[in-house]
PDB file of N, CA and C in Angstrom:
ATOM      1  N   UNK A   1      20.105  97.628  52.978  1.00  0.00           N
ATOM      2  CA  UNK A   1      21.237  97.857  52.103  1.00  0.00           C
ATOM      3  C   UNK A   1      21.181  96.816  50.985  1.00  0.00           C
ATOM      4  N   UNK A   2      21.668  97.390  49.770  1.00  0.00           N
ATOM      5  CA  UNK A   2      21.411  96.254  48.757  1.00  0.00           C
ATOM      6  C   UNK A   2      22.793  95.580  48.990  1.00  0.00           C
ATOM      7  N   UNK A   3      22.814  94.648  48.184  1.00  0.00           N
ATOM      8  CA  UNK A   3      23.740  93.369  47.379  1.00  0.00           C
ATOM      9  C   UNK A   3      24.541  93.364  48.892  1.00  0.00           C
ATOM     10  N   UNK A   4      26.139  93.102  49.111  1.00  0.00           N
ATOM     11  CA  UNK A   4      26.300  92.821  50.258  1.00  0.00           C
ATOM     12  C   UNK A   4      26.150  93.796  51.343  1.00  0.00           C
ATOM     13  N   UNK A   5      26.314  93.489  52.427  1.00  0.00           N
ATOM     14  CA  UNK A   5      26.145  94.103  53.715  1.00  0.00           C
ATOM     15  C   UNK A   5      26.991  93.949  54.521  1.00  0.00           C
ATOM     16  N   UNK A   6      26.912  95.246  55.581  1.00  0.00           N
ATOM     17  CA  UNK A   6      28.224  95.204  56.581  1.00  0.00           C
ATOM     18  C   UNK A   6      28.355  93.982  57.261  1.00  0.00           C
ATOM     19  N   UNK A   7      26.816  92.922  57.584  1.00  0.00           N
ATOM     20  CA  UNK A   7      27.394  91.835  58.258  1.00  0.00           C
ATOM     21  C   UNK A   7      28.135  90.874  57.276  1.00  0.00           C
ATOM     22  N   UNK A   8      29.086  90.169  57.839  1.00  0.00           N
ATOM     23  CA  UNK A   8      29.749  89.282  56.802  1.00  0.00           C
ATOM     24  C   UNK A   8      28.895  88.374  56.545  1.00  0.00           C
ATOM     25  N   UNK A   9      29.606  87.935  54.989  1.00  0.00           N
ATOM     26  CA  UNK A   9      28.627  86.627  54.532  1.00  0.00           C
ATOM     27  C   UNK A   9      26.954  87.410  54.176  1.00  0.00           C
ATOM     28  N   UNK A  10      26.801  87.966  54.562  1.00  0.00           N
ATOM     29  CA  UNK A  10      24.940  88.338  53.953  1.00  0.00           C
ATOM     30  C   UNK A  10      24.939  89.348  52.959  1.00  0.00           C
ATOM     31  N   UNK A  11      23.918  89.103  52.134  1.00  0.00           N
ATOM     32  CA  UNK A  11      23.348  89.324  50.626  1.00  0.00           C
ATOM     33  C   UNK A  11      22.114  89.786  50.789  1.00  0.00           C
ATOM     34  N   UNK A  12      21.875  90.791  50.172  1.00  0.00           N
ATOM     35  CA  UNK A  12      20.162  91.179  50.042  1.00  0.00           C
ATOM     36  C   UNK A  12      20.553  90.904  48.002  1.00  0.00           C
ATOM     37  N   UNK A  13      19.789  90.474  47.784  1.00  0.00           N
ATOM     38  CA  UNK A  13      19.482  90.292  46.765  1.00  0.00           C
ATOM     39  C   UNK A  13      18.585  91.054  45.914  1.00  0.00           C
ATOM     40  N   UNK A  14      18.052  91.071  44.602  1.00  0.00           N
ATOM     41  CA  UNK A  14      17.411  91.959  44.006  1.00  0.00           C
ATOM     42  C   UNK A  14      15.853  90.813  44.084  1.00  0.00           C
ATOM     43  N   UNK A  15      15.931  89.266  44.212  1.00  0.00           N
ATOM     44  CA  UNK A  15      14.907  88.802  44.540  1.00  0.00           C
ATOM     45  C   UNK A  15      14.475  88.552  45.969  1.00  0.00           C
ATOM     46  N   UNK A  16      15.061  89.385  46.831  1.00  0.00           N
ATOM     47  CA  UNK A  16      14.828  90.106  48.421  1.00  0.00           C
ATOM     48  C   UNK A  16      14.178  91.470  48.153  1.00  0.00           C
ATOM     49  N   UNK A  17      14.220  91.936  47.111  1.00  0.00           N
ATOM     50  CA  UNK A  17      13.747  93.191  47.267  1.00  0.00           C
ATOM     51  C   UNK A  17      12.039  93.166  46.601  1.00  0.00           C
ATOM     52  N   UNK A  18      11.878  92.206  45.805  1.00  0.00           N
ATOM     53  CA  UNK A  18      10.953  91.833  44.959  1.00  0.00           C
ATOM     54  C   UNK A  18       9.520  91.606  46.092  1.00  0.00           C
ATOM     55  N   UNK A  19      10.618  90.305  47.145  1.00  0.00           N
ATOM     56  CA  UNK A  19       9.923  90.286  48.170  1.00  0.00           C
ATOM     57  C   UNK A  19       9.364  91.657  49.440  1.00  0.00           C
ATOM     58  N   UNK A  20      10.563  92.260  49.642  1.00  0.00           N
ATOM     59  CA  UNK A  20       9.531  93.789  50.347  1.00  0.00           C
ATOM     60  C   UNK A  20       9.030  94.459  49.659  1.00  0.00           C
ATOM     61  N   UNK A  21       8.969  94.505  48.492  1.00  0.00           N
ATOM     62  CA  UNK A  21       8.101  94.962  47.843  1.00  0.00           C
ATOM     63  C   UNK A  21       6.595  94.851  47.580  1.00  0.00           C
ATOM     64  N   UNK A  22       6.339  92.809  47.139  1.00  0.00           N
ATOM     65  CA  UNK A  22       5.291  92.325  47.295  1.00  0.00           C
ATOM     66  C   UNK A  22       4.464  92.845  48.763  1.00  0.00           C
ATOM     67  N   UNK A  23       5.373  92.932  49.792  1.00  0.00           N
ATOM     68  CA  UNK A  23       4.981  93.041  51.100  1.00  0.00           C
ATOM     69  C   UNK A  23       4.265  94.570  51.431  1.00  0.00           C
ATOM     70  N   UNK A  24       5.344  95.135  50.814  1.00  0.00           N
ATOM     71  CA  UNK A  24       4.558  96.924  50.648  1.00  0.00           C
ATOM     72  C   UNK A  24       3.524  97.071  50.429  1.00  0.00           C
ATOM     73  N   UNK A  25       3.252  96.492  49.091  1.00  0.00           N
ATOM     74  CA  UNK A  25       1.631  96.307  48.380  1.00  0.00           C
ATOM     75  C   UNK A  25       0.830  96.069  49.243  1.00  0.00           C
ATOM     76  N   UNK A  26       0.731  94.496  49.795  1.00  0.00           N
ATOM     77  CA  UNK A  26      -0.208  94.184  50.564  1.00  0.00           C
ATOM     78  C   UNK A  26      -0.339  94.834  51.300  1.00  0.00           C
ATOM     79  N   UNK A  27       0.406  95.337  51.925  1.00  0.00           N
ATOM     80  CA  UNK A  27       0.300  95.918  53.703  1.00  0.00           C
ATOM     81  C   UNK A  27       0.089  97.312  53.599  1.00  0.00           C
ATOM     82  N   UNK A  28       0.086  98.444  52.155  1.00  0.00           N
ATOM     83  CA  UNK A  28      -0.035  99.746  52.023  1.00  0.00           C
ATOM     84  C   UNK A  28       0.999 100.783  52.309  1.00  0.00           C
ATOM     85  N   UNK A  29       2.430  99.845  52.706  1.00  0.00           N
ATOM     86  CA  UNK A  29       3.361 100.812  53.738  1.00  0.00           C
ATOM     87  C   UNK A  29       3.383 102.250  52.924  1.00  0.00           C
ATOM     88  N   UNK A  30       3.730 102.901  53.456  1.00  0.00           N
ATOM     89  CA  UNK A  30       3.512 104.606  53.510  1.00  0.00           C
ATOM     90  C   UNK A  30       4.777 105.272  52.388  1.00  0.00           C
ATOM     91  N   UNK A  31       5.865 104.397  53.161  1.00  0.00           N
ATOM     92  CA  UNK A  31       7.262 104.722  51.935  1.00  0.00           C
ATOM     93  C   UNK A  31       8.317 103.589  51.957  1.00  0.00           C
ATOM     94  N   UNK A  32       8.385 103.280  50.706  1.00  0.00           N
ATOM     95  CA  UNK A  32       9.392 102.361  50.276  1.00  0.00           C
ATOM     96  C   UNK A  32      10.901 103.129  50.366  1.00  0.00           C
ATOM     97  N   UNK A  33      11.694 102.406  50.602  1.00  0.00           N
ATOM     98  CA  UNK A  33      13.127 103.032  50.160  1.00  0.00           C
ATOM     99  C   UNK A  33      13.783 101.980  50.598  1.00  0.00           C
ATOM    100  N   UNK A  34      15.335 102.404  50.054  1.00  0.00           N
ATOM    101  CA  UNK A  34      16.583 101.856  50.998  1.00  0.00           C
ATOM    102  C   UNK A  34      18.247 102.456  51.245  1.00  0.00           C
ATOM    103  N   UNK A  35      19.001 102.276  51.483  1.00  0.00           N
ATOM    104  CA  UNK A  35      20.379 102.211  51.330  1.00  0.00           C
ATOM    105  C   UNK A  35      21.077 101.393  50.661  1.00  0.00           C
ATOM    106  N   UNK A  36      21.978 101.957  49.645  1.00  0.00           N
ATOM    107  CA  UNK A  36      21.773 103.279  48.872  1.00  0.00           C
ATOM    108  C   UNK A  36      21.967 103.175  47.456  1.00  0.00           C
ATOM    109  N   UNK A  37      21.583 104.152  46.994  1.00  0.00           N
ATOM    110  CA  UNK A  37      21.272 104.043  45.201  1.00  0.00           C
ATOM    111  C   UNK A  37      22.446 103.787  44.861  1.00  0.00           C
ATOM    112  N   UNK A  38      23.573 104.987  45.510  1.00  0.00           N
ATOM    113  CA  UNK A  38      24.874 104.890  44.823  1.00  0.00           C
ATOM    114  C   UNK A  38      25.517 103.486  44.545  1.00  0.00           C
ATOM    115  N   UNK A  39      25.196 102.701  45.374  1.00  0.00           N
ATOM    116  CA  UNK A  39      25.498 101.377  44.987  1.00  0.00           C
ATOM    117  C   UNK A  39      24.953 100.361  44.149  1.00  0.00           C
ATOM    118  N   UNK A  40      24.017 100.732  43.781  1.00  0.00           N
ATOM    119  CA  UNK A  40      23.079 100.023  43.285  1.00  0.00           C
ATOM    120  C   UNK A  40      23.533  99.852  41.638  1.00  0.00           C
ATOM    121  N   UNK A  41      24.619  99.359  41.247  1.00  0.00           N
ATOM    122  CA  UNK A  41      25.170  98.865  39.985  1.00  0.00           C
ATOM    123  C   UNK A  41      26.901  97.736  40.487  1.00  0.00           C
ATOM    124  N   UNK A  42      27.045  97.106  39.579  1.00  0.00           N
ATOM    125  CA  UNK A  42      27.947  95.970  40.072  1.00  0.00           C
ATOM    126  C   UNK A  42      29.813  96.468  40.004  1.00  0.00           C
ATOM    127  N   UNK A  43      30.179  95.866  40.960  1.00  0.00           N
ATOM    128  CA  UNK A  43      31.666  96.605  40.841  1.00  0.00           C
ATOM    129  C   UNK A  43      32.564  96.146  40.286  1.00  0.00           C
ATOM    130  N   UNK A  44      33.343  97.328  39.806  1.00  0.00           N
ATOM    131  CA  UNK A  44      34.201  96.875  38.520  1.00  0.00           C
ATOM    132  C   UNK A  44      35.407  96.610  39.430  1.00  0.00           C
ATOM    133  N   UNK A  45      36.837  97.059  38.147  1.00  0.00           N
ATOM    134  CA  UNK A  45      37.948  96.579  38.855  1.00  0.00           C
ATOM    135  C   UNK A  45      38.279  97.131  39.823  1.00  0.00           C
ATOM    136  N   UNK A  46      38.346  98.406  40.051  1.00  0.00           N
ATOM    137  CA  UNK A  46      38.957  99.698  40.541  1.00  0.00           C
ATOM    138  C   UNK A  46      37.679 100.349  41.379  1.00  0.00           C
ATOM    139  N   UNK A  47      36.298  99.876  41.770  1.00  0.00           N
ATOM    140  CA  UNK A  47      35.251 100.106  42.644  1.00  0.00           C
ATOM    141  C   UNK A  47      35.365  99.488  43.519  1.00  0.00           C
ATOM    142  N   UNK A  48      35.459 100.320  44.620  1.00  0.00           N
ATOM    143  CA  UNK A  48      35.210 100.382  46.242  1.00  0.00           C
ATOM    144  C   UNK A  48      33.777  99.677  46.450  1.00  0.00           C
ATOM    145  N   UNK A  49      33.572  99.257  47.333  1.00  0.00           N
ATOM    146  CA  UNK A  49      32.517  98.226  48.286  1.00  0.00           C
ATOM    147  C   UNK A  49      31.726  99.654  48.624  1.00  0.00           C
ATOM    148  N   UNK A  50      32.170 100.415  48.557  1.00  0.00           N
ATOM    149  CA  UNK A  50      30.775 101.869  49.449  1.00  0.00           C
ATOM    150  C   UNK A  50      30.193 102.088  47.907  1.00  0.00           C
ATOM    151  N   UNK A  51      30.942 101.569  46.781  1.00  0.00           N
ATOM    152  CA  UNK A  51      29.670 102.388  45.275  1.00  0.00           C
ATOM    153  C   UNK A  51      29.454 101.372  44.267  1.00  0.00           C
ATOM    154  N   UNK A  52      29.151 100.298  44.977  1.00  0.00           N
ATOM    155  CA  UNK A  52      28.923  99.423  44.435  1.00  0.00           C
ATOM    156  C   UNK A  52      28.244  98.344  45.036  1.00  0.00           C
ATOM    157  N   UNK A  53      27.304  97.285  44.384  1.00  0.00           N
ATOM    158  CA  UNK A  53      26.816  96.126  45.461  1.00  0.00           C
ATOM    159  C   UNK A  53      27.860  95.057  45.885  1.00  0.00           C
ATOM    160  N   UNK A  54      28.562  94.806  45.152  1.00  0.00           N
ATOM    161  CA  UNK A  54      29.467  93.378  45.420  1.00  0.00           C
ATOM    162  C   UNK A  54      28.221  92.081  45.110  1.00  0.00           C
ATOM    163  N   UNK A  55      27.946  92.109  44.112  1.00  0.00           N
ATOM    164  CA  UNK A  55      27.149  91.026  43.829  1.00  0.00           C
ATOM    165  C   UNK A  55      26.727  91.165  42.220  1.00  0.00           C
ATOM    166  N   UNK A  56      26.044  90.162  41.579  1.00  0.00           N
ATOM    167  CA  UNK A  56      26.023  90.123  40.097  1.00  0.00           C
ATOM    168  C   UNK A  56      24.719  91.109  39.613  1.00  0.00           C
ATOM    169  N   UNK A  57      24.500  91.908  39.014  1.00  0.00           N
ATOM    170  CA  UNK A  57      23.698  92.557  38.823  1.00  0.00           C
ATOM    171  C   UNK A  57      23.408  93.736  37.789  1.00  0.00           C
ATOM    172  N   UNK A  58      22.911  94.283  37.245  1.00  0.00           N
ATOM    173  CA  UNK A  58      22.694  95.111  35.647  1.00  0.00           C
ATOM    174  C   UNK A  58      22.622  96.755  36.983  1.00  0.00           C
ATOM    175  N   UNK A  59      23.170  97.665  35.973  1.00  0.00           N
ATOM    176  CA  UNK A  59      22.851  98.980  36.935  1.00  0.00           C
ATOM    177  C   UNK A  59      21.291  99.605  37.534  1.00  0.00           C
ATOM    178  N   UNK A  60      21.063  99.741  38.846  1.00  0.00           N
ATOM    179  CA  UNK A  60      19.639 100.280  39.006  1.00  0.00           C
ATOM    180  C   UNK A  60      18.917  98.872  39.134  1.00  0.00           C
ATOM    181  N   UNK A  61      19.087  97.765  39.186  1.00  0.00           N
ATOM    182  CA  UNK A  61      18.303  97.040  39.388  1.00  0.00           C
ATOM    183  C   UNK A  61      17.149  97.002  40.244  1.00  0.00           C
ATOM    184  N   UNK A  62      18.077  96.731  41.173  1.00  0.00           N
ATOM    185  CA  UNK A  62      16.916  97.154  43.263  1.00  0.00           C
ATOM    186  C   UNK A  62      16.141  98.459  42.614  1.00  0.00           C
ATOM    187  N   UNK A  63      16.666  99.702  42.360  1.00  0.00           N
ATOM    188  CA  UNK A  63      15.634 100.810  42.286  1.00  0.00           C
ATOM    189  C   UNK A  63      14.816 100.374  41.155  1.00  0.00           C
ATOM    190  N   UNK A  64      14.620 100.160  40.364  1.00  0.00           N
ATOM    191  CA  UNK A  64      13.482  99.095  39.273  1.00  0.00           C
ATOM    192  C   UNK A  64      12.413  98.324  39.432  1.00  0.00           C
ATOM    193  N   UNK A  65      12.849  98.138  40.693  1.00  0.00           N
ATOM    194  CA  UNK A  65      11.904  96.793  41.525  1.00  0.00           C
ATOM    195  C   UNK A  65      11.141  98.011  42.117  1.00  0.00           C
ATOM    196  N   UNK A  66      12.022  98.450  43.257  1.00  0.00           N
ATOM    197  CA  UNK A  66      11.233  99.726  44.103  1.00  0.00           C
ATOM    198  C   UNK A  66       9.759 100.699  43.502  1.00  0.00           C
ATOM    199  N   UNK A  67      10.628 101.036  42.327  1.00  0.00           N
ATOM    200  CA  UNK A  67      10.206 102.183  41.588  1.00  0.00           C
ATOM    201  C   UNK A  67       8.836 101.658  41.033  1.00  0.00           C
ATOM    202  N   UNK A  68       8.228 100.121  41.208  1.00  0.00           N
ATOM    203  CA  UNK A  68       7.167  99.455  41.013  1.00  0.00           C
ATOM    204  C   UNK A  68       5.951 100.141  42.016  1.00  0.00           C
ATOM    205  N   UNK A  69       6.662 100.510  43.153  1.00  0.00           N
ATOM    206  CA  UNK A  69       5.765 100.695  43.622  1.00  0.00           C
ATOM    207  C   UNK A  69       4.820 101.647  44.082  1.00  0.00           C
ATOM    208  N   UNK A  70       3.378 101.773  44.266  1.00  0.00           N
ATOM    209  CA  UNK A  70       2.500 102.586  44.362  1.00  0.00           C
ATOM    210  C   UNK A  70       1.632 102.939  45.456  1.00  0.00           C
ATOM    211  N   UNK A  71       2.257 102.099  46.349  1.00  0.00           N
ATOM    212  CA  UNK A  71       1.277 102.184  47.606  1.00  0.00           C
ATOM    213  C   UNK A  71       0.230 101.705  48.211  1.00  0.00           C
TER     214      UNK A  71
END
């Protein structure tokens, strides 16, 4: 899951994702993904925690990183 997560206190970050990513590469994994796009831009006043990350971030970020990759 990007930016926060159901456990309290924890953050995936967009330079957490950089990192499974690097990791994909090396290792060939088969398919990248995550949970979930819909969130994947920063929340405003009136955005709910389910469509949004709760963390500082430009829209689509995490999928940007992802979308790097080739297998």
């Amino acid at each position: 899951m990007n930016g926060r997560t159901d456990d309290s206190g924890e953050r995936v970050r967009v330079a957490d994702f950089r990192t499974m990513l690097a990791y994909a590469q090396q290792h060939h994994i088969g398919r990248l993904t995550y949970w979930s796009v819909n969130r994947d831009r920063p929340c405003g006043s009136s955005t709910d925690g389910d469509s949004c990350s709760g963390v500082t971030q430009q829209p689509y970020d995490y999928l940007k990183v992802f979308t790097q990759y080739t297998g």
